[in-house]
C-alpha atoms as a PDB file:
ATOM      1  CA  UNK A   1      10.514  -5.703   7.351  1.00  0.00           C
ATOM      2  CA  UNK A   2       8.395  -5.414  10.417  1.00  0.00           C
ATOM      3  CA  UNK A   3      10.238  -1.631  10.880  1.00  0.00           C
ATOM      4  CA  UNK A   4       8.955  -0.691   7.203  1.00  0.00           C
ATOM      5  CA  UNK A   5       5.600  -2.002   7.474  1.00  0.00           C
ATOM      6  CA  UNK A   6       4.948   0.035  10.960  1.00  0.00           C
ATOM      7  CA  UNK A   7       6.657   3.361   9.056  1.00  0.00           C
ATOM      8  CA  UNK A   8       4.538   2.489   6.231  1.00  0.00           C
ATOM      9  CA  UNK A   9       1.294   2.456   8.531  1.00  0.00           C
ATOM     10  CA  UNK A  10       2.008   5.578  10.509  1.00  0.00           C
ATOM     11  CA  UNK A  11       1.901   7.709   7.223  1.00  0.00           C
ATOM     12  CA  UNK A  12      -1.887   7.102   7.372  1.00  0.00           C
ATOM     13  CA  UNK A  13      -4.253   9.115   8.739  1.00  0.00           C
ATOM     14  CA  UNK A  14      -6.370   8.167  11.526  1.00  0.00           C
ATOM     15  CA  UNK A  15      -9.214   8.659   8.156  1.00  0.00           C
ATOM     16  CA  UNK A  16      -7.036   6.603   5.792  1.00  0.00           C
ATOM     17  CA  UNK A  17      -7.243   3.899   8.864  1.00  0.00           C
ATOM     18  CA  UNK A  18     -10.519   3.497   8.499  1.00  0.00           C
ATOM     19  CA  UNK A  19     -10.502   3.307   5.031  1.00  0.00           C
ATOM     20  CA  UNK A  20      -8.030   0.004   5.785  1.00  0.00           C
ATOM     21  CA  UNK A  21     -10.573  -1.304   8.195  1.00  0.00           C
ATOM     22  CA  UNK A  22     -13.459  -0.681   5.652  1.00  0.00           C
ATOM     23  CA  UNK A  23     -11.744  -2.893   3.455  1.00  0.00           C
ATOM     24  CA  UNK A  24     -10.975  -5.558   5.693  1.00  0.00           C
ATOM     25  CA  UNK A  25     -14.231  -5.974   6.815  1.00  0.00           C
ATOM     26  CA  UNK A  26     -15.527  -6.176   2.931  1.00  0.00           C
ATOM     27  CA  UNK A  27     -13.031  -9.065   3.009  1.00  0.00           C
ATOM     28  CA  UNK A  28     -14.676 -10.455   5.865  1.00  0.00           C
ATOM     29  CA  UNK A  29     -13.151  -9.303   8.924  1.00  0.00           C
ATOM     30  CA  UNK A  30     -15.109  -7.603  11.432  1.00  0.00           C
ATOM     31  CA  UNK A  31     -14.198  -4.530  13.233  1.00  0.00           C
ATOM     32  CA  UNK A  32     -12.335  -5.772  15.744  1.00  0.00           C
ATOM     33  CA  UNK A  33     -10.671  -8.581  14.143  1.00  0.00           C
ATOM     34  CA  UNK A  34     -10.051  -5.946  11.138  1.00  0.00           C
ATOM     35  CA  UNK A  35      -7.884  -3.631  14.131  1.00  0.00           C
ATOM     36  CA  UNK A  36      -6.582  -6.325  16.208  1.00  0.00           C
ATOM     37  CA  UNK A  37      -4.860  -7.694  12.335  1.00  0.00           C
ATOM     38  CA  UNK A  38      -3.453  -3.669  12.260  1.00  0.00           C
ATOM     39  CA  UNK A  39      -2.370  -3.735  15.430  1.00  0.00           C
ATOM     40  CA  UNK A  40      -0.457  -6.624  14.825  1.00  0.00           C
ATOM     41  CA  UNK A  41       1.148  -5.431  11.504  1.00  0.00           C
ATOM     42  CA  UNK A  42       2.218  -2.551  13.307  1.00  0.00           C
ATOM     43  CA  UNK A  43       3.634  -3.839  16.693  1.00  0.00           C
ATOM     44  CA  UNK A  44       4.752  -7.022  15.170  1.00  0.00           C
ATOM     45  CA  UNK A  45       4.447 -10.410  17.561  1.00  0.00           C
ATOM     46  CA  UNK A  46       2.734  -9.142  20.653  1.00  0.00           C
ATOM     47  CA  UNK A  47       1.204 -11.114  23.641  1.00  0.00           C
ATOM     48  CA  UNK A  48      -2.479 -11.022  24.086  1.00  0.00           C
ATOM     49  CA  UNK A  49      -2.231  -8.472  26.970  1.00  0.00           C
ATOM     50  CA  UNK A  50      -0.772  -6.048  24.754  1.00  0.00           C
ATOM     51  CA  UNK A  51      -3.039  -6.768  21.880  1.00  0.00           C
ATOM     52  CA  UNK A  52      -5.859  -6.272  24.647  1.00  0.00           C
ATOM     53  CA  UNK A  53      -4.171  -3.533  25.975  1.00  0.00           C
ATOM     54  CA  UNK A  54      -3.649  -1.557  22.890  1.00  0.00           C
ATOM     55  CA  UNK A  55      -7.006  -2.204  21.331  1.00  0.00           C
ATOM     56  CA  UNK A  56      -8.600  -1.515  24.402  1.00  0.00           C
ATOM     57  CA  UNK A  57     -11.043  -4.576  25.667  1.00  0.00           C
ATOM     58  CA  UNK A  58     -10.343  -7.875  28.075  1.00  0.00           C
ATOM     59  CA  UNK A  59      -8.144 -10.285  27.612  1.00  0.00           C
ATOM     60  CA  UNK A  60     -11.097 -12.831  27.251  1.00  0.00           C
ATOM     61  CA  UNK A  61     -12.888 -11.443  24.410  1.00  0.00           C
ATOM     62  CA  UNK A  62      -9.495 -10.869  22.412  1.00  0.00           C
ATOM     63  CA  UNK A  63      -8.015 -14.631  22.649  1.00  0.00           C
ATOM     64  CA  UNK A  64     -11.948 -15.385  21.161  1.00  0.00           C
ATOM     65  CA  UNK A  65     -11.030 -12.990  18.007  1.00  0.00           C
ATOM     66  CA  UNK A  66      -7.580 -13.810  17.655  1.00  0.00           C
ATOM     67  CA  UNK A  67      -9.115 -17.559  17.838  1.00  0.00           C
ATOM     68  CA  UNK A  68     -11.230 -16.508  14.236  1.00  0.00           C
ATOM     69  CA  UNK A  69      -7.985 -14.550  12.897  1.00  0.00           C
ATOM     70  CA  UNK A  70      -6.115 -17.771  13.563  1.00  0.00           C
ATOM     71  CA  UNK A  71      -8.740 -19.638  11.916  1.00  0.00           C
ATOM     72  CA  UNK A  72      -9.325 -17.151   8.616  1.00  0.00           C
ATOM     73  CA  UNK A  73      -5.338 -17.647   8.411  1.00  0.00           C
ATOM     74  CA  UNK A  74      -5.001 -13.973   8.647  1.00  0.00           C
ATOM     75  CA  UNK A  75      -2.667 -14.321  12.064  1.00  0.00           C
ATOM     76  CA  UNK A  76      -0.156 -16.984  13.727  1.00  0.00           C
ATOM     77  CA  UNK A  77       0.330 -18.226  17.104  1.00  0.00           C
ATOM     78  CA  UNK A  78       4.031 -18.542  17.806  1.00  0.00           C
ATOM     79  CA  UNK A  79       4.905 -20.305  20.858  1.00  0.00           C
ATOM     80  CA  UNK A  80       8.030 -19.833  22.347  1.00  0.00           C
ATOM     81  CA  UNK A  81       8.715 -21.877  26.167  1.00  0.00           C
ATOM     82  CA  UNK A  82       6.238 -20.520  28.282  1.00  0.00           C
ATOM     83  CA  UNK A  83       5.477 -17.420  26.082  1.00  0.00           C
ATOM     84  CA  UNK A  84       2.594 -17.278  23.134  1.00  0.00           C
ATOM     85  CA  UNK A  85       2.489 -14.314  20.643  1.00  0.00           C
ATOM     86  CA  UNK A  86       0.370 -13.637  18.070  1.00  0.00           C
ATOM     87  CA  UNK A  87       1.673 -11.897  14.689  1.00  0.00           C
ATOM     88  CA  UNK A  88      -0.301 -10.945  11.312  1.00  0.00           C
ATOM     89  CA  UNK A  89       0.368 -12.397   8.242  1.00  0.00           C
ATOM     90  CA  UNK A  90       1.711 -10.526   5.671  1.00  0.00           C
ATOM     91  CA  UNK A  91      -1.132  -8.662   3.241  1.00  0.00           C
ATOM     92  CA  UNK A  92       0.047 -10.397   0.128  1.00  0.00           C
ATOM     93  CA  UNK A  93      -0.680 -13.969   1.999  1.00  0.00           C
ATOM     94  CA  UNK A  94      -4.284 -12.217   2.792  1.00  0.00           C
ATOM     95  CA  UNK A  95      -4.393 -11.451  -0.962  1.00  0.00           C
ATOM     96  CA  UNK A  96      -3.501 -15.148  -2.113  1.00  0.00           C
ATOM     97  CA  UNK A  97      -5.780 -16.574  -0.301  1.00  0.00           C
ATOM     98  CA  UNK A  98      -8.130 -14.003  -1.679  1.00  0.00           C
ATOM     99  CA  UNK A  99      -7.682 -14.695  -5.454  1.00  0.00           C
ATOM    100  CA  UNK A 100      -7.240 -18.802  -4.294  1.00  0.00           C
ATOM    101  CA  UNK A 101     -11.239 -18.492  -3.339  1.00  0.00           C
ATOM    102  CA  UNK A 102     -12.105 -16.228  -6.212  1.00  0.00           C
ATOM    103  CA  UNK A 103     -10.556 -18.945  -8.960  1.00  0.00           C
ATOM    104  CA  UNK A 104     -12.518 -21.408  -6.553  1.00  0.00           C
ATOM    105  CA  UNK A 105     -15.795 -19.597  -6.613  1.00  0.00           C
ATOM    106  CA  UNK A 106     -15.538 -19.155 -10.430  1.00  0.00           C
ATOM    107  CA  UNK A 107     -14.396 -22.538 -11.387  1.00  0.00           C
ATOM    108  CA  UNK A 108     -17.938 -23.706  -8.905  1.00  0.00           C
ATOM    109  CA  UNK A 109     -19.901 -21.236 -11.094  1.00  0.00           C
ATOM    110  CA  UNK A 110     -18.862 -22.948 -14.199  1.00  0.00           C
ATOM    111  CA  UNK A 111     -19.421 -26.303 -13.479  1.00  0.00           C
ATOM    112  CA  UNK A 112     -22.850 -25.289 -12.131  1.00  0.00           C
ATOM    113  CA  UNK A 113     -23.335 -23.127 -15.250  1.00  0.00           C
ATOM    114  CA  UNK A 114     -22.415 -26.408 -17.017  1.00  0.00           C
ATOM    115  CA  UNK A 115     -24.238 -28.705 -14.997  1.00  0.00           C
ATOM    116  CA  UNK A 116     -27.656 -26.547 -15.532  1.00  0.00           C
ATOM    117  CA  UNK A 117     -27.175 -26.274 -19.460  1.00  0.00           C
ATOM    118  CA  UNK A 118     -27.085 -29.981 -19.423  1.00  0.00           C
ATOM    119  CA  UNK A 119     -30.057 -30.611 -17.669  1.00  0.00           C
ATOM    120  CA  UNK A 120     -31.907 -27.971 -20.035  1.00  0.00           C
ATOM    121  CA  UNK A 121     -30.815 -29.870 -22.989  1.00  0.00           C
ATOM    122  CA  UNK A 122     -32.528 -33.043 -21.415  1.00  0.00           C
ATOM    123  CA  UNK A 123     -35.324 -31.644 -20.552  1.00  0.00           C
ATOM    124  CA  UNK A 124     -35.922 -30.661 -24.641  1.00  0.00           C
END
């Protein structure tokens, strides 16, 4: 799965890359979380030196964004004896999550819609 996902991603261009980030950040990644999450789709479970390595900055500031990816639920720390990796979720997880908060959001609109049409009707 991992091989087809990296063969998948190298068919884009370095344009069509952005595109991907652009996306990820409307989702509410930022830059670097949005490259460190294709970094890991590509690579698969990688160490944070190669992570830092490969996106180019310390290892420091990269455990503090893998920290919010682990957070946002968009990555997972696997711990194996004395070795930690860090892998991406899969997009469709991502996605789930995504329409979870929409139907959240909507069903908080509608009870607040509600909630305001029956203080209106009091107020009459």
């Amino acid at each position: 799965m991992v091989a087809m996902i990296d063969n998948f991603l190298k068919l884009f261009s370095p344009q069509s890359m952005e595109k991907i980030i652009q996306t990820l950040q409307a989702i509410g990644l930022n830059e670097k979380e949005s490259r460190i999450y294709l970094i890991l789709l590509q690579l698969g479970p990688q160490p944070v030196s190669i992570i830092a390595q490969k996106i180019g900055m310390n290892r420091s500031s990269c455990y503090a964004i893998l920290e919010k990816l682990l957070k946002k639920g968009y990555i997972e720390k696997l711990i194996q004896e004395k070795n930690t990796n860090y892998r991406a979720v899969k997009p469709h997880f991502i996605l789930d999550q995504l329409k979870t908060k929409q139907y959240d959001l909507a069903s908080k609109i509608e009870k607040s819609w509600v909630s305001a049409s029956r203080f209106q009707q009091l107020k009459k």
